[in-house]
N, C-alpha and C. Protein backbone atom coordinates (compact mmCIF):
# COMPACT_ATOMS: atom_id res chain seq x y z
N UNK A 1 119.80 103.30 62.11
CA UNK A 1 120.21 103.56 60.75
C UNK A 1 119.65 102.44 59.87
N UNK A 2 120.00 102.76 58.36
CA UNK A 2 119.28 101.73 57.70
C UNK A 2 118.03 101.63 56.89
N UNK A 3 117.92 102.83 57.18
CA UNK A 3 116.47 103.43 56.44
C UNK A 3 117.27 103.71 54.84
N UNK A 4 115.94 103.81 54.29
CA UNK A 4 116.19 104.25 52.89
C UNK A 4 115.79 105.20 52.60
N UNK A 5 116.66 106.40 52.45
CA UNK A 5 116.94 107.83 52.39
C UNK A 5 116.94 108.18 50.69
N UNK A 6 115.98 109.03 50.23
CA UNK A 6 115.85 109.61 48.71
C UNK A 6 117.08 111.18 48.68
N UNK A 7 117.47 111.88 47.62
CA UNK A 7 117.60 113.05 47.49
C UNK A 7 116.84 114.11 47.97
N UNK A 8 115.63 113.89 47.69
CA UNK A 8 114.40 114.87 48.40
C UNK A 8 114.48 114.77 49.84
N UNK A 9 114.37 113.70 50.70
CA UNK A 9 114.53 113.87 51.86
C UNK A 9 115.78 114.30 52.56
N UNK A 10 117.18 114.63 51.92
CA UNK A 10 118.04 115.29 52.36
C UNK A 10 117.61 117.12 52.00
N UNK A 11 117.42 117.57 50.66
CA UNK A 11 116.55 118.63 50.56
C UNK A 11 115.84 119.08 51.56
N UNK A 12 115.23 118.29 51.90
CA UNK A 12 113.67 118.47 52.69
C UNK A 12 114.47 118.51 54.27
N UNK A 13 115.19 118.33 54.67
CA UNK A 13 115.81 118.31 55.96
C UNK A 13 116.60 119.54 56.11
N UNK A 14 117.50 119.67 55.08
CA UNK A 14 118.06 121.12 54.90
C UNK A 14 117.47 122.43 54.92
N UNK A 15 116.14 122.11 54.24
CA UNK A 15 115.50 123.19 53.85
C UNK A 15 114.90 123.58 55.51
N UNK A 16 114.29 122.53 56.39
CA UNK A 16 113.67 122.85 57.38
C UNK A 16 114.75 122.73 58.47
N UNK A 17 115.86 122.55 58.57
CA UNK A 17 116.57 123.71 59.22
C UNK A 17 116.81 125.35 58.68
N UNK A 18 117.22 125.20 58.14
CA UNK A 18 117.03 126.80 57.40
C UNK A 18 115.90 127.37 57.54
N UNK A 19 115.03 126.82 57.41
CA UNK A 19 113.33 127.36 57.81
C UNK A 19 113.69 127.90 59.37
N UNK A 20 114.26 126.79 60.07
CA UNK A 20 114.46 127.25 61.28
C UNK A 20 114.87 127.98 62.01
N UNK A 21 115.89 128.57 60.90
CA UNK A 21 116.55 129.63 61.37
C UNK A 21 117.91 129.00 62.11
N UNK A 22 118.13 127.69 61.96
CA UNK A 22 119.67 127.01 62.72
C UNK A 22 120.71 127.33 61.71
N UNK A 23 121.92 127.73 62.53
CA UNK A 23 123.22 127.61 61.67
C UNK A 23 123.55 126.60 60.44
N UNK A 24 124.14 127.04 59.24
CA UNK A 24 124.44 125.78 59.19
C UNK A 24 124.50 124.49 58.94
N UNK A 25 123.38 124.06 58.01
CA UNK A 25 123.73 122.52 58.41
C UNK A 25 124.70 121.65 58.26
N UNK A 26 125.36 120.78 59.19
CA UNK A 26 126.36 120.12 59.13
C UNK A 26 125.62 118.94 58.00
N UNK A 27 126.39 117.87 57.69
CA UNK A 27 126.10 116.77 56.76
C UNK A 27 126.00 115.78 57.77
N UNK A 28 126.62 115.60 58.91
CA UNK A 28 126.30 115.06 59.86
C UNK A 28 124.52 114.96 60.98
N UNK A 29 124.95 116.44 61.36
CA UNK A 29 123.27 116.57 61.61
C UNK A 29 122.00 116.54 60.91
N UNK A 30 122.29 116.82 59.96
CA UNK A 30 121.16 115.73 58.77
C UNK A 30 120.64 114.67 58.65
N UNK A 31 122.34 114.35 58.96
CA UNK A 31 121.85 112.28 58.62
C UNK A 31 121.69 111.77 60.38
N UNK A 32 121.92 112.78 61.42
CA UNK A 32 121.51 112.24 62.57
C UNK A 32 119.98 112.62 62.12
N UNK A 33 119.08 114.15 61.34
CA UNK A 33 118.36 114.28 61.57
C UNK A 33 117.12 113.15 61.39
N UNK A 34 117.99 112.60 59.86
CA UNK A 34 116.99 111.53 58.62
C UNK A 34 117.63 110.25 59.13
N UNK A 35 118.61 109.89 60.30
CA UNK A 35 118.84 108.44 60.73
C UNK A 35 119.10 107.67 59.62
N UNK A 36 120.29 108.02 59.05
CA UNK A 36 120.90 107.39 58.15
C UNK A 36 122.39 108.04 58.45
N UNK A 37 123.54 107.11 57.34
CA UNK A 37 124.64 107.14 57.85
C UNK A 37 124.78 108.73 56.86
N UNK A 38 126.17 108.98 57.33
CA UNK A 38 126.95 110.24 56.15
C UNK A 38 126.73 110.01 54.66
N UNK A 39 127.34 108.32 54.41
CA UNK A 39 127.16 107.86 53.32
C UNK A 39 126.30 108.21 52.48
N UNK A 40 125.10 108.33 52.74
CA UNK A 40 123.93 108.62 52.16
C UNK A 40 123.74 109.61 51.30
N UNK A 41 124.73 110.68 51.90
CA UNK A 41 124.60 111.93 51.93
C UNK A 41 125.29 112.09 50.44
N UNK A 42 126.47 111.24 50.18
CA UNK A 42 127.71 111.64 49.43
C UNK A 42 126.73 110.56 48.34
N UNK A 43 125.99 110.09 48.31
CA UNK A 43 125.75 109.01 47.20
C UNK A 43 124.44 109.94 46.54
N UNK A 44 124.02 111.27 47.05
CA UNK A 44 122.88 111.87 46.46
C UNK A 44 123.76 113.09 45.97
N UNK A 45 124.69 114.02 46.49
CA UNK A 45 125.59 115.00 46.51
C UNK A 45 126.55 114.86 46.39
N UNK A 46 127.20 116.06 45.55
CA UNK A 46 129.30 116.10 46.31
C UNK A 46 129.11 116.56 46.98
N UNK A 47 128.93 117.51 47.81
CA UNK A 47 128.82 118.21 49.08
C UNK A 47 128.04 119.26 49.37
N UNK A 48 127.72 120.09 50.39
CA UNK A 48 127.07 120.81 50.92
C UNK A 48 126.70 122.72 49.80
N UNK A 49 127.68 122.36 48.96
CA UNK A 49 126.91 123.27 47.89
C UNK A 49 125.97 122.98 47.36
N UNK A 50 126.37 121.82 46.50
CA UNK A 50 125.25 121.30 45.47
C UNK A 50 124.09 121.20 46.04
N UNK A 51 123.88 120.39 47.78
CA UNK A 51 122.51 120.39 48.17
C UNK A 51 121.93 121.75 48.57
N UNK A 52 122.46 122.83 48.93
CA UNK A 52 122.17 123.98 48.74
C UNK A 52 121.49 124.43 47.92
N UNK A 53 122.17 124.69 46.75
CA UNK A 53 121.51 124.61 45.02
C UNK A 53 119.83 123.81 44.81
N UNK A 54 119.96 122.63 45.96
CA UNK A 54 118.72 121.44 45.47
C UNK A 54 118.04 122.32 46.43
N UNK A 55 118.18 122.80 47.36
CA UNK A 55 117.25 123.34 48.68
C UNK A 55 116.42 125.00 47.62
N UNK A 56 117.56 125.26 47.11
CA UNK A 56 117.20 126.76 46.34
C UNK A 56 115.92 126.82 45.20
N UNK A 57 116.39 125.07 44.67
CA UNK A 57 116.02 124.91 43.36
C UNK A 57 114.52 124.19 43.92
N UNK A 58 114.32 123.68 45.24
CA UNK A 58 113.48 123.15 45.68
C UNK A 58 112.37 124.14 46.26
N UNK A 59 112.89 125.07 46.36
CA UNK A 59 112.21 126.16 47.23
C UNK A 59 111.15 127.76 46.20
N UNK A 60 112.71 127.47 45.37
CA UNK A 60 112.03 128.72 44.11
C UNK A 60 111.88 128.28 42.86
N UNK A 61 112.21 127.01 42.62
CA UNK A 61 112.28 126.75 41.20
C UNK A 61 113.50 127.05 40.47
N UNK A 62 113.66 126.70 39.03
CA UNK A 62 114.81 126.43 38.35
C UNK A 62 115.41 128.37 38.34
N UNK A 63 114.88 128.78 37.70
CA UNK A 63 115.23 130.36 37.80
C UNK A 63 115.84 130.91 39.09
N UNK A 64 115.21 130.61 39.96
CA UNK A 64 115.99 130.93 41.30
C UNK A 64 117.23 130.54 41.45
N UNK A 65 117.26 129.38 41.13
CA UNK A 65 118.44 128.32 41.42
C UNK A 65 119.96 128.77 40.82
N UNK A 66 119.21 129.37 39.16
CA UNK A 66 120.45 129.67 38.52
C UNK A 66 120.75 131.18 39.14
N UNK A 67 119.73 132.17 39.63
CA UNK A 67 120.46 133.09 40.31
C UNK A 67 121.10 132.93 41.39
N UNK A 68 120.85 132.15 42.16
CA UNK A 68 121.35 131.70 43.46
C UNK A 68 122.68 131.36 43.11
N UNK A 69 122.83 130.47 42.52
CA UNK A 69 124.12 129.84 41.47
C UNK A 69 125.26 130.99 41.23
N UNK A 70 124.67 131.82 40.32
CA UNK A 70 125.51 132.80 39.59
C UNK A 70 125.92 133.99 41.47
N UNK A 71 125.14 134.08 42.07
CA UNK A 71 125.41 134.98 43.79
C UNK A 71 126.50 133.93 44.33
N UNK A 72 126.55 132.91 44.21
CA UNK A 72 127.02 132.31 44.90
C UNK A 72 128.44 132.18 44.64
N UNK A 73 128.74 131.98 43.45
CA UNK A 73 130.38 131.43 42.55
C UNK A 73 131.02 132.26 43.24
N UNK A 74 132.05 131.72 43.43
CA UNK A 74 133.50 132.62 43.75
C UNK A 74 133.28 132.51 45.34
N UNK A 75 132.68 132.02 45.89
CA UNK A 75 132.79 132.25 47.22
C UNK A 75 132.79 130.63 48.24
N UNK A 76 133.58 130.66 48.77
CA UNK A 76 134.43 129.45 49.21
C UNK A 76 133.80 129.20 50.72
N UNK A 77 133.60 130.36 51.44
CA UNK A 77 133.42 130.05 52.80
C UNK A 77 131.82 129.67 52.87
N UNK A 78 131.90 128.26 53.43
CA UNK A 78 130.05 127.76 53.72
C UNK A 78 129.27 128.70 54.78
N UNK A 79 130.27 129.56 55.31
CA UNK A 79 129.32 130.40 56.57
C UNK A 79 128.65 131.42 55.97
N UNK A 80 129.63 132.06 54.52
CA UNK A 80 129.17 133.16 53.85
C UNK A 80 128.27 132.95 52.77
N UNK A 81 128.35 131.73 52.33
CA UNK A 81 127.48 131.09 51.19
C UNK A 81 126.15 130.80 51.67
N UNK A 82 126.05 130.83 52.77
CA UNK A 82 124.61 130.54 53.83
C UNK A 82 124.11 131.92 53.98
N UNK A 83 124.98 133.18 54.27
CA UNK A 83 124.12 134.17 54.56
C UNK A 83 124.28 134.95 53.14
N UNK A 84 124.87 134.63 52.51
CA UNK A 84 124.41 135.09 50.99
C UNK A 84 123.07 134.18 50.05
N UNK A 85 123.06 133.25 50.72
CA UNK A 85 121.41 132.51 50.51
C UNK A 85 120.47 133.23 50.97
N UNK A 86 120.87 133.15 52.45
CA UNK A 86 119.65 133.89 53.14
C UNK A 86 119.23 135.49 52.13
N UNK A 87 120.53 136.25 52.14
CA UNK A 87 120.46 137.60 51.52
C UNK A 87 119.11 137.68 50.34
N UNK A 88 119.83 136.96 49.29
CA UNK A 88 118.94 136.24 47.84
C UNK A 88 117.11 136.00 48.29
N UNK A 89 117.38 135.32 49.52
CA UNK A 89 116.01 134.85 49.40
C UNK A 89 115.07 135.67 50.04
C-alpha cells in the first residue's frame, strides 16, 4: 500500500471489472485491485454510486451519465443498480 491513487484510476478499475463481466465491485476489491487502502476510495467518492456515475460518465460521456442517473434514482439495491447499468448500456 501507499501508492498514490487518482479518481481516474478507481474509474478505470471499476470500469475493467465490469468489462469483465465480474459481479459487483466491492470497494474493497478495488483497492486490493489498485493496492491502496479503502481510504482512498472514500477521499475520491461517497460511495459506490457516485463511482458508478464516474464509470458511466467515463465510458459514454456527460449525456449518458445523466441518463444513467435519471434509470437509476429510486433504486437502493447495488445488485439491481448494476444490472440496470448493464441494461442502459
Amino acid at each position: 500500500m501507499g501508492r498514490n491513487c487518482c479518481r481516474e484510476d478507481w474509474v478505470l478499475a471499476a470500469a475493467a471489472r465490469l468489462n469483465s463481466g465480474a459481479p459487483a465491485a466491492s470497494i474493497q476489491a478495488l483497492a486490493a485491485d489498485l493496492k491502496v487502502t479503502e481510504g482512498s476510495f472514500y477521499h475520491h467518492f461517497k460511495g459506490r454510486a457516485e463511482l458508478y456515475r464516474a464509470v458511466a460518465a467515463w465510458r459514454a460521456g456527460p449525456d449518458a451519465a445523466r441518463q444513467l442517473a435519471a434509470e437509476l434514482d429510486g433504486i437502493r439495491s447495488p445488485a439491481e443498480r448494476l444490472r440496470r447499468m448493464h441494461a442502459v448500456w
